[in-house]
C-alpha atoms as a PDB file:
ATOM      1  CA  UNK A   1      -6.062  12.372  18.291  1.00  0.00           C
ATOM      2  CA  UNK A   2      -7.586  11.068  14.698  1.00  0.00           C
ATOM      3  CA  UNK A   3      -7.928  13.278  11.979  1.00  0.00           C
ATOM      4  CA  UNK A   4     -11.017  14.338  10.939  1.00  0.00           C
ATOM      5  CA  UNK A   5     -12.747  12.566   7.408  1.00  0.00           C
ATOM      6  CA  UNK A   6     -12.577  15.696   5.448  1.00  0.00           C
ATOM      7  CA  UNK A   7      -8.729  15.699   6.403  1.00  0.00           C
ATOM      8  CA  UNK A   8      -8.337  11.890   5.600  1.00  0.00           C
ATOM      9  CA  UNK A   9     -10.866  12.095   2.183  1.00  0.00           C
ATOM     10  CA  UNK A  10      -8.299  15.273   1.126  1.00  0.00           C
ATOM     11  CA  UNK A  11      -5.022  12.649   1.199  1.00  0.00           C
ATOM     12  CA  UNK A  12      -6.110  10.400  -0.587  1.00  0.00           C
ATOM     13  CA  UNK A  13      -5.535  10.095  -4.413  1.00  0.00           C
ATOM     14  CA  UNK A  14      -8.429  11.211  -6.914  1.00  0.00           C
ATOM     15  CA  UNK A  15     -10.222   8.522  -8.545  1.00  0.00           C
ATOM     16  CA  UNK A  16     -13.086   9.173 -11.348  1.00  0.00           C
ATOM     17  CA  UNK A  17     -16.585   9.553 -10.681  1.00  0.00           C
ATOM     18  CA  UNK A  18     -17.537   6.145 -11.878  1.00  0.00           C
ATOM     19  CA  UNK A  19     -16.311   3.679  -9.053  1.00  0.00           C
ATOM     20  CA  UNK A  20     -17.438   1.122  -7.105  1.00  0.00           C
ATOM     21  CA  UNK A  21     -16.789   1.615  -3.111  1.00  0.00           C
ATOM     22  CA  UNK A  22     -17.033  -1.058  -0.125  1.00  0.00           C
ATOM     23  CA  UNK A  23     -16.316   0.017   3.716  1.00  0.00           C
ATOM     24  CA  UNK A  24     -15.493  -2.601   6.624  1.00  0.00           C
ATOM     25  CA  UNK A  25     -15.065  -2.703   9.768  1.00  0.00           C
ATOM     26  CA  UNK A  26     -11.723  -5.189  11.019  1.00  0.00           C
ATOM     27  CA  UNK A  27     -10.460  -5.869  14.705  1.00  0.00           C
ATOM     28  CA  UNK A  28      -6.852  -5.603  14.474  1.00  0.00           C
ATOM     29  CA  UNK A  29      -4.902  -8.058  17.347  1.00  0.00           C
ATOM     30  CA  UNK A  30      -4.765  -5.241  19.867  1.00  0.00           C
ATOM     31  CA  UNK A  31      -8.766  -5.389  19.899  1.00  0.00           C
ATOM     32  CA  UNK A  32      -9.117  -1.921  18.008  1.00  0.00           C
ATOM     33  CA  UNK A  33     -11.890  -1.721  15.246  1.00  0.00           C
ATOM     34  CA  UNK A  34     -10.313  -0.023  12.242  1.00  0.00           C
ATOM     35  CA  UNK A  35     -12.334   1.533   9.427  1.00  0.00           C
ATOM     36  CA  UNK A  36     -11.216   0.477   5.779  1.00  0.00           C
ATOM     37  CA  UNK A  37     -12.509   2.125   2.658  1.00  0.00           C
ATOM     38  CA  UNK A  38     -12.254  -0.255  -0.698  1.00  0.00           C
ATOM     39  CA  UNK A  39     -12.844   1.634  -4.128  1.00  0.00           C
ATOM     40  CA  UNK A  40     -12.354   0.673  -7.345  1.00  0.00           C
ATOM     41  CA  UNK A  41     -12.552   2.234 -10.982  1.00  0.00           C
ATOM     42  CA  UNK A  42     -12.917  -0.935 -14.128  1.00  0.00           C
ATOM     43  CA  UNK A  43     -11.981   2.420 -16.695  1.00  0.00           C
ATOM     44  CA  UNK A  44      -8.858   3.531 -15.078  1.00  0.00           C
ATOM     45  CA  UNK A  45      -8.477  -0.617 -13.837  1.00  0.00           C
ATOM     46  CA  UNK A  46      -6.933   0.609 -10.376  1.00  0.00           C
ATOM     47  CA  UNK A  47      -7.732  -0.640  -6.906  1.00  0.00           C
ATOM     48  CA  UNK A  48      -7.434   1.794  -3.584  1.00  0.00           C
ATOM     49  CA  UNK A  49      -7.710   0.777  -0.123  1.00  0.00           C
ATOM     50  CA  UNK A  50      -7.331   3.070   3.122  1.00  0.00           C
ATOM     51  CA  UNK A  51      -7.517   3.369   6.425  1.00  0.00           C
ATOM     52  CA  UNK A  52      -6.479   5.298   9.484  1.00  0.00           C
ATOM     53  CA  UNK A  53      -4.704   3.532  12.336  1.00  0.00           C
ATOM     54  CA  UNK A  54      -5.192   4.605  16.084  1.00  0.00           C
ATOM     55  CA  UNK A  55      -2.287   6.270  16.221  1.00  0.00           C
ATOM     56  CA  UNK A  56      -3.152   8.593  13.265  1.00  0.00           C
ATOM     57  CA  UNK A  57      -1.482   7.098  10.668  1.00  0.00           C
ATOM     58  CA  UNK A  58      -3.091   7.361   7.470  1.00  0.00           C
ATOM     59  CA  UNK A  59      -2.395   4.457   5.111  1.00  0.00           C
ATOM     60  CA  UNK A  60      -3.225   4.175   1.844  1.00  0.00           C
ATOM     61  CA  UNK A  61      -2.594   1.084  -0.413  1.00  0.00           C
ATOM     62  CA  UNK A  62      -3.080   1.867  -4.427  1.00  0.00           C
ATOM     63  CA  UNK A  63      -3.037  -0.987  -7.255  1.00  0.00           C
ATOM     64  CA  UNK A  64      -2.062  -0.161 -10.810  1.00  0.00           C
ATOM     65  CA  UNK A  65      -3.009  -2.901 -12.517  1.00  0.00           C
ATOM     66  CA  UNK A  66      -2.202  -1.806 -16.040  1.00  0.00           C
ATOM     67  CA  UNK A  67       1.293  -1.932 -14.656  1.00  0.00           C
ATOM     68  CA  UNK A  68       1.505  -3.965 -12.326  1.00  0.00           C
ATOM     69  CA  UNK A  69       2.378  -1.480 -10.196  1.00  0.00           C
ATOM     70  CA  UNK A  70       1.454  -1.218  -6.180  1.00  0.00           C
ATOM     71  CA  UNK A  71       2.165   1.803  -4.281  1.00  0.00           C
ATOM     72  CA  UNK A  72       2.365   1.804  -0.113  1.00  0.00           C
ATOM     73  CA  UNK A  73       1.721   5.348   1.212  1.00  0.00           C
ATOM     74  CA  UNK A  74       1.863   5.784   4.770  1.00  0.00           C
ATOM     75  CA  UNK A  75       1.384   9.533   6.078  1.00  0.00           C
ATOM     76  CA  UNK A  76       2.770   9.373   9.525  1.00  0.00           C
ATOM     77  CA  UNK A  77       2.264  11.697  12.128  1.00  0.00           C
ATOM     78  CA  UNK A  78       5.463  12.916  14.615  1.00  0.00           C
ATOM     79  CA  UNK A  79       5.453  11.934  17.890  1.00  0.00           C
ATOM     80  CA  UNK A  80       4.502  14.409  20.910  1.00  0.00           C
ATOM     81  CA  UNK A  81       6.925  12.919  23.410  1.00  0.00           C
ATOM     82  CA  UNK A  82       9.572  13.294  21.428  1.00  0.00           C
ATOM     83  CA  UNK A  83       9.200  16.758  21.321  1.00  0.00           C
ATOM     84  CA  UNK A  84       8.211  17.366  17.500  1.00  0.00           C
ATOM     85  CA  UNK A  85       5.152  18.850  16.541  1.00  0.00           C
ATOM     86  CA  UNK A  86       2.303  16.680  15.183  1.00  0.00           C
ATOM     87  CA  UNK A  87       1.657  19.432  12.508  1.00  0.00           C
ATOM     88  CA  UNK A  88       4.740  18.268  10.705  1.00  0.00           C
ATOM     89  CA  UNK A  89       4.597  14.650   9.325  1.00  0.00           C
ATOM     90  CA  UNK A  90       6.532  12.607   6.848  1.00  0.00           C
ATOM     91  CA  UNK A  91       5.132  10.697   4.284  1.00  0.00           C
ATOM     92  CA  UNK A  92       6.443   7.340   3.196  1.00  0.00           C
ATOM     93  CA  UNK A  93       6.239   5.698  -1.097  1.00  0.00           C
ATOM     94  CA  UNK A  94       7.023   1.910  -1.013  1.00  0.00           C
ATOM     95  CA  UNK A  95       6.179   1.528  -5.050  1.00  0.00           C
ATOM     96  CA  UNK A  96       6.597  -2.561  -5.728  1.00  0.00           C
ATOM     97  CA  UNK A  97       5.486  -5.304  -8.651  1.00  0.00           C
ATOM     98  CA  UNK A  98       1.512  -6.321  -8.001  1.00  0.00           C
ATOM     99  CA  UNK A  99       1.222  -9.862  -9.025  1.00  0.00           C
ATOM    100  CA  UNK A 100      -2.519  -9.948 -10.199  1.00  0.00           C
ATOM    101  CA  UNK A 101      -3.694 -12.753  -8.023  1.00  0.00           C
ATOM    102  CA  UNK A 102      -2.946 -10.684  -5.151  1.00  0.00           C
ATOM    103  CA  UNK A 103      -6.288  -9.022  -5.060  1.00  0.00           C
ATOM    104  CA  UNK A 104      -9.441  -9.050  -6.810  1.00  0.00           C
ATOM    105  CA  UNK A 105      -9.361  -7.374 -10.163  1.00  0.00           C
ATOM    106  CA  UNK A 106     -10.957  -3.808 -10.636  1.00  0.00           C
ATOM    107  CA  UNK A 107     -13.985  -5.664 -12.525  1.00  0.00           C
ATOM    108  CA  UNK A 108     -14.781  -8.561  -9.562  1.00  0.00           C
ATOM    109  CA  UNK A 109     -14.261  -4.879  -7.364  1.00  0.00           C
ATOM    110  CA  UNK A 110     -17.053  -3.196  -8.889  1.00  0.00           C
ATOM    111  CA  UNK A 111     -19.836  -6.677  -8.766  1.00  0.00           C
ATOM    112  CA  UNK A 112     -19.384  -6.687  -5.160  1.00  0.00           C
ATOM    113  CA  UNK A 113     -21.939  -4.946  -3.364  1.00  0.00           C
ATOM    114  CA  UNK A 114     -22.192  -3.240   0.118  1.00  0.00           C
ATOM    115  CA  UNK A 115     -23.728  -5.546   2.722  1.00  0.00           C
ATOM    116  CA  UNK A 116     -23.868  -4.572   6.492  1.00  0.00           C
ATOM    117  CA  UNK A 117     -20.972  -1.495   6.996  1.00  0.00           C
ATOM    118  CA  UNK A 118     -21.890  -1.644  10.870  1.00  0.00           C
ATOM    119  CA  UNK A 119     -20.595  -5.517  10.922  1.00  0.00           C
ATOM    120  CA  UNK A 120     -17.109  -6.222  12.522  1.00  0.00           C
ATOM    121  CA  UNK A 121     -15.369  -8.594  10.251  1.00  0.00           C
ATOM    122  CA  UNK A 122     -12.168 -11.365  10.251  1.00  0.00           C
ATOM    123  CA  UNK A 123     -10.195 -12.504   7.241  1.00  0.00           C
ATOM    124  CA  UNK A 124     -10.479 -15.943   6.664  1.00  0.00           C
ATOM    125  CA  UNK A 125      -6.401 -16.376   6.064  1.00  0.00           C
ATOM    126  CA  UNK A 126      -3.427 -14.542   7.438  1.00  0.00           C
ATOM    127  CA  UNK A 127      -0.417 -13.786   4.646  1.00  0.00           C
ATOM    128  CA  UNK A 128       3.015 -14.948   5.525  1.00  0.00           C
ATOM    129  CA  UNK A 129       4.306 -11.753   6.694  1.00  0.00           C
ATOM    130  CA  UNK A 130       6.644 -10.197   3.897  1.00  0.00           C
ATOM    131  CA  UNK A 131       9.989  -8.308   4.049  1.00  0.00           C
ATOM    132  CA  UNK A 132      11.479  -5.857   1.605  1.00  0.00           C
ATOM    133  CA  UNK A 133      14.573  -4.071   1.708  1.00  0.00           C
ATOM    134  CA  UNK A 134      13.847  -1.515  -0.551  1.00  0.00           C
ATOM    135  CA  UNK A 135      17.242  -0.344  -2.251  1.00  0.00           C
ATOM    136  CA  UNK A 136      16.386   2.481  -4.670  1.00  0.00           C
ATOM    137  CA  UNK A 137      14.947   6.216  -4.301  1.00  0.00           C
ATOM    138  CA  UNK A 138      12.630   7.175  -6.642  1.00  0.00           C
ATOM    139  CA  UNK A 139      12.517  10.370  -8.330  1.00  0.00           C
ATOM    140  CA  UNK A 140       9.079  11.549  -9.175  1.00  0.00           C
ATOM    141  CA  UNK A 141       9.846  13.451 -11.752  1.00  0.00           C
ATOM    142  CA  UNK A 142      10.521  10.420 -13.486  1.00  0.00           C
ATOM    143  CA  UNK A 143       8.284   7.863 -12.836  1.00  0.00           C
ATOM    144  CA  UNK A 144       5.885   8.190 -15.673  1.00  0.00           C
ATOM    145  CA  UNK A 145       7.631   5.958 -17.559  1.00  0.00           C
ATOM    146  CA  UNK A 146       6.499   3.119 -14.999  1.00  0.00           C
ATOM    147  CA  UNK A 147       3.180   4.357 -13.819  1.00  0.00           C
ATOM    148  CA  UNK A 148       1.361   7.791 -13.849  1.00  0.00           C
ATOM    149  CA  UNK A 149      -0.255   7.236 -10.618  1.00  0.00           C
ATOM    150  CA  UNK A 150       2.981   7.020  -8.686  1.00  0.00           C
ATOM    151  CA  UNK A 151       3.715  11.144  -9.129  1.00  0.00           C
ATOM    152  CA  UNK A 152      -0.066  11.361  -7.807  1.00  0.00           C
ATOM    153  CA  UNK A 153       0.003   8.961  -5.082  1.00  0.00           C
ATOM    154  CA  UNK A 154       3.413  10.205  -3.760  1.00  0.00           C
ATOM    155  CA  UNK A 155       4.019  13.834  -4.806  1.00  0.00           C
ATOM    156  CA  UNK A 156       4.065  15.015  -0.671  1.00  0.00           C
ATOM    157  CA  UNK A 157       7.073  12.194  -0.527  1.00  0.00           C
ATOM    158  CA  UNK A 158       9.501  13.979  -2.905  1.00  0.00           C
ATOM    159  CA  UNK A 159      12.565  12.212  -1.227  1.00  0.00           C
ATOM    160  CA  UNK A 160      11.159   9.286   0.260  1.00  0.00           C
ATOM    161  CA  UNK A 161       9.487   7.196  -2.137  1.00  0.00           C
ATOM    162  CA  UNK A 162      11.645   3.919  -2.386  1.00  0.00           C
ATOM    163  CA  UNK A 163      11.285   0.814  -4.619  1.00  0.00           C
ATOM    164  CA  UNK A 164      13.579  -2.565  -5.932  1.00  0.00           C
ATOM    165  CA  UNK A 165      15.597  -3.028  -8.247  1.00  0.00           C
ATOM    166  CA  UNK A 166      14.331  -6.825  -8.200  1.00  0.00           C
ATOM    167  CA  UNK A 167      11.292  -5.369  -8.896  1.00  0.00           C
ATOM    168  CA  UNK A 168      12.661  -2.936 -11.976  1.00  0.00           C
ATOM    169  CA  UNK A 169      14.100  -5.726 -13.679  1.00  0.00           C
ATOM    170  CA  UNK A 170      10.746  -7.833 -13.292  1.00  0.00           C
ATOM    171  CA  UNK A 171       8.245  -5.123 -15.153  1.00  0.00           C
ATOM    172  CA  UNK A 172      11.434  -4.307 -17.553  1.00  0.00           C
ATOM    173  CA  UNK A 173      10.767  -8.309 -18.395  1.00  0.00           C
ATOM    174  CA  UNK A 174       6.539  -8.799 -17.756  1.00  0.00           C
ATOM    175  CA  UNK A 175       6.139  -5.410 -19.362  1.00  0.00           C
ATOM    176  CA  UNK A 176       9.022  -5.069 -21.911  1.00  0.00           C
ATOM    177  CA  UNK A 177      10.382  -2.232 -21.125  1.00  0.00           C
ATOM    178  CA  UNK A 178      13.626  -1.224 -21.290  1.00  0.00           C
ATOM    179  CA  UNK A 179      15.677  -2.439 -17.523  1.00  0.00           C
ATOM    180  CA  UNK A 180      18.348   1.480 -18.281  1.00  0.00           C
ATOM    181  CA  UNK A 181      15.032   3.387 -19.035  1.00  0.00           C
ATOM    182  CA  UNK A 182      13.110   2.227 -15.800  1.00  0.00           C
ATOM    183  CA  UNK A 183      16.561   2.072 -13.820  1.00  0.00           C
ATOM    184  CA  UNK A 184      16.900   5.675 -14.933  1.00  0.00           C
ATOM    185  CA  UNK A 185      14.056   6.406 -12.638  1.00  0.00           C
ATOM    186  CA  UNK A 186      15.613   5.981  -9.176  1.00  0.00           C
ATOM    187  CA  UNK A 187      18.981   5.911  -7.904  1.00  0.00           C
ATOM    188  CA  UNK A 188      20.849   3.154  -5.612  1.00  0.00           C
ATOM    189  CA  UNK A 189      20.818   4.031  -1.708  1.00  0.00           C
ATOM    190  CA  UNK A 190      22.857   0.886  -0.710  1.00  0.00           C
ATOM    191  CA  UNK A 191      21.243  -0.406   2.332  1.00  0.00           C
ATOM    192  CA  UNK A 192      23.296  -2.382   4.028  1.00  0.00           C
ATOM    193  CA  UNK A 193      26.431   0.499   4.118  1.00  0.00           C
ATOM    194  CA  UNK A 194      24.175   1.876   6.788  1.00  0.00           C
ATOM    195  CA  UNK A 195      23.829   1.096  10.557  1.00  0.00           C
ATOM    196  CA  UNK A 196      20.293   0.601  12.040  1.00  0.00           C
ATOM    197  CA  UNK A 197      18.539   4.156  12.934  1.00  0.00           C
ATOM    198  CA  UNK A 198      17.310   3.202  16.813  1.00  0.00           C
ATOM    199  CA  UNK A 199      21.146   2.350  17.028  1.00  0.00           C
ATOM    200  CA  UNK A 200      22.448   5.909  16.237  1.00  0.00           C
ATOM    201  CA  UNK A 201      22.065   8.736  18.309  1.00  0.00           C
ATOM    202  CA  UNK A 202      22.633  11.126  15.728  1.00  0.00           C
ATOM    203  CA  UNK A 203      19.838  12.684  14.229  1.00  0.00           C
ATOM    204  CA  UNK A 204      21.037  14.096  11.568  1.00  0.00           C
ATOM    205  CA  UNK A 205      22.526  11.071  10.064  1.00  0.00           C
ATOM    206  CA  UNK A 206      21.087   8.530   7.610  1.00  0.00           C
ATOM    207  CA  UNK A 207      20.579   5.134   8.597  1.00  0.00           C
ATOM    208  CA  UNK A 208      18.577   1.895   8.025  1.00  0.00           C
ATOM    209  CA  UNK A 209      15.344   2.220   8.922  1.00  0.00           C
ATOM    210  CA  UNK A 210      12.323   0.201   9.514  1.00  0.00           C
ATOM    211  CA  UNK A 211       8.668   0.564   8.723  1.00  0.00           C
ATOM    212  CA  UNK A 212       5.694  -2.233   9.088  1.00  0.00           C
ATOM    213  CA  UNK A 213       2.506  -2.098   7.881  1.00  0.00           C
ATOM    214  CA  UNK A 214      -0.528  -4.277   8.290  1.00  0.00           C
ATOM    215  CA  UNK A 215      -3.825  -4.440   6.124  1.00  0.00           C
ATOM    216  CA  UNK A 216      -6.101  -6.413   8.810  1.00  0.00           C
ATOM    217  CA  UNK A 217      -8.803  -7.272   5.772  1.00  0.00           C
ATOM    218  CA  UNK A 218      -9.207  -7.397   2.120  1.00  0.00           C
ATOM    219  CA  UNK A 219     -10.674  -9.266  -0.781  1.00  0.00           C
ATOM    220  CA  UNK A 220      -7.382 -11.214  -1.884  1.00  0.00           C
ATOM    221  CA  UNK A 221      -9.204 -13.372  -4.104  1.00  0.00           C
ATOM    222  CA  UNK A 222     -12.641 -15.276  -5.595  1.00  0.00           C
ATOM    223  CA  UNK A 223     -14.263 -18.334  -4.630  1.00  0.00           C
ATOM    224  CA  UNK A 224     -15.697 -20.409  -7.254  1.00  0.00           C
ATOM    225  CA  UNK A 225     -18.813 -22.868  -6.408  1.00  0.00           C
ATOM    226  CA  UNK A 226     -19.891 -25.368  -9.160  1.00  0.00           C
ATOM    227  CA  UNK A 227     -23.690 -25.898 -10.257  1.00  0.00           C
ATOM    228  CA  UNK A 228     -26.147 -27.168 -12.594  1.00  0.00           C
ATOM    229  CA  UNK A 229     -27.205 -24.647 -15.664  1.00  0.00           C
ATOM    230  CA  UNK A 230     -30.401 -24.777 -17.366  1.00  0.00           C
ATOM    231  CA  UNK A 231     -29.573 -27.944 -19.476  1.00  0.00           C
ATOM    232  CA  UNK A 232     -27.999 -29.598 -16.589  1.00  0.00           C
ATOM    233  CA  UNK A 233     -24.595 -29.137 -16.938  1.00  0.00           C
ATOM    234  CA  UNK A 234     -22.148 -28.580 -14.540  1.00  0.00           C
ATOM    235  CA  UNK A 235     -20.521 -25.597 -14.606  1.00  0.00           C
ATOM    236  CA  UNK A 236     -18.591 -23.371 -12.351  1.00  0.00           C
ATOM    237  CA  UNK A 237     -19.224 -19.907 -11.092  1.00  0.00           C
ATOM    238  CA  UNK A 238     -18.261 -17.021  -9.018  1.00  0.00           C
ATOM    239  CA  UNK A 239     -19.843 -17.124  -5.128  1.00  0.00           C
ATOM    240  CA  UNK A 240     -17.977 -14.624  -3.274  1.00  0.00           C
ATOM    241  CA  UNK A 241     -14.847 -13.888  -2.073  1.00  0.00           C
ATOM    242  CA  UNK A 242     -12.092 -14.827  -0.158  1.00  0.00           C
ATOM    243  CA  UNK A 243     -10.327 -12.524   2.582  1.00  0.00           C
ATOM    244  CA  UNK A 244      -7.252 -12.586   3.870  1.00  0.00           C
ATOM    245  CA  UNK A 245      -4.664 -10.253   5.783  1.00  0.00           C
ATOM    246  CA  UNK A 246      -0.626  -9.497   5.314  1.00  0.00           C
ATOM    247  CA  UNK A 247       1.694  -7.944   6.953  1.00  0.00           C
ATOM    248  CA  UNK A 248       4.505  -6.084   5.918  1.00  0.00           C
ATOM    249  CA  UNK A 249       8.249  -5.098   6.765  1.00  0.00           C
ATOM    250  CA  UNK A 250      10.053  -2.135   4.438  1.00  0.00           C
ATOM    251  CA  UNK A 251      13.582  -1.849   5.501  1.00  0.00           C
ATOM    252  CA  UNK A 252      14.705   1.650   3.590  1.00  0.00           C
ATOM    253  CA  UNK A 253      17.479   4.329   4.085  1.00  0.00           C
ATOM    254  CA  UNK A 254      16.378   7.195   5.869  1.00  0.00           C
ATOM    255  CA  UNK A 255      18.411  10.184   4.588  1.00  0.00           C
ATOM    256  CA  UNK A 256      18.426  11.460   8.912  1.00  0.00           C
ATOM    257  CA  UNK A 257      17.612   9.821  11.763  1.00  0.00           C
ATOM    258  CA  UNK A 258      14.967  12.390  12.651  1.00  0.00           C
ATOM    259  CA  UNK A 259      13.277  10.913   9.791  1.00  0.00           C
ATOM    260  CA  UNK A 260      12.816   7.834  11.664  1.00  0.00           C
ATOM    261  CA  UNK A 261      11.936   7.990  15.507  1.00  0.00           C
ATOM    262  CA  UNK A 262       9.239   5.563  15.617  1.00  0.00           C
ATOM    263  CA  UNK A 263      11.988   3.423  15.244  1.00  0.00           C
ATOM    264  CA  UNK A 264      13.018   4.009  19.019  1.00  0.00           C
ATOM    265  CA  UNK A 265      10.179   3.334  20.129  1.00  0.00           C
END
């Protein structure tokens, strides 16, 4: 059973008043239509995009740009024939380095304006589908020092919000920060020490587990048309967008098995 929009509006982090906000409709490959909300905020320059999958997961993508920061939050729900109670889900942080011509910038965000929400819509390119073994635990607390939406975003995943440390020494370099200071923010989990959780029978033990995620549409970048201006010049100009959809692996240590089922099924 879906949540309900007040309980899907209430997980989602805050953004100011003042934001621009775009809904779609995508197919995903099984032939479901999935519901994705788009907002933006040019003042705070950060990017959200959302949506519930069929099975109830909430997912939630958030864009720092600022510091080039993206944050993953899936809020996943337990499964009834395992014998846990729906009422009880985890929530998962993958926090990793935005490269800026991933997505459309917070400004092109707020220019684009809502045009038939009842249509059913297909990106125009499919990603190469990315994998990231994420090798660090992040500790909230902390994390200011990289981003002060992380703590927002993730503050129901206290122990399982997981980044790089590929990606700490890239903002300690685009960002010049210092690499101890941001490594001081998360400690090493050591990934491949661990067996592979639908392996292990123990549920109480950690292990390797594995989470995908799949945004089936969004606006990962602007087309440019070229025209004549009013002396006749050619010149070049933005005339919509392009849209495209990824797919995504996390491989992460789970600190018990129980912590991972989906992954036996």
């Amino acid at each position: 059973m879906l949540l309900n929009p007040v309980s899907f509006v209430a997980l989602v982090v805050s953004l100011p008043v003042t934001f621009s906000q775009l809904v779609v409709n995508v197919k995903n490959k099984g032939g479901d239509v999935i519901r994705e909300v788009i907002s933006g905020n040019t003042t705070s320059d950060v990017v959200e995009l959302q949506f519930q999958n069929t099975d109830g997961t909430l997912i939630n993508q958030f864009i720092d740009f600022k510091s080039e920061v993206q944050i993953f939050r899936a809020f996943v729900l337990r499964e009834e024939e395992l014998g846990f109670s729906r009422n009880k889900p985890i929530t998962l942080c993958f926090v990793s380095r935005f490269n800026k011509n991933e997505f459309i910038s917070s400004d092109a965000m707020s220019k684009l304006r809502q045009k038939n929400p009842s249509t059913i819509r297909s990106p125009e390119e499919e990603k190469v589908p990315e994998m990231h073994i994420m090798d660090l635990r992040m500790d909230l607390r902390k994390t200011n020092v990289l981003s002060p939406y992380i703590h927002k975003a993730c503050q129901d995943a206290n122990l399982t919000t997981y980044t790089k440390e590929s990606d700490i020494r890239m903002w300690s370099q685009a960002l010049g920060q210092d690499f101890d200071l941001l490594m001081s923010t998360s400690k090493q989990t050591h990934p491949g020490k661990f067996a592979n959780c639908k392996d292990m029978a123990n549920l109480t033990l950690p292990c390797l587990c594995h989470y995908h995620i799949c945004v089936g549409w969004y606006p990962c970048g602007l087309k440019y048309c070229r025209g004549k201006d009013s002396t006749g010049r050619y010149v070049s100009y933005r005339c919509g967008i392009k849209t495209c959809r990824r797919f995504i692996s996390y491989d992460f240590v789970a600190e018990k098995k129980y912590n991972c089922l989906w992954d036996d099924v």
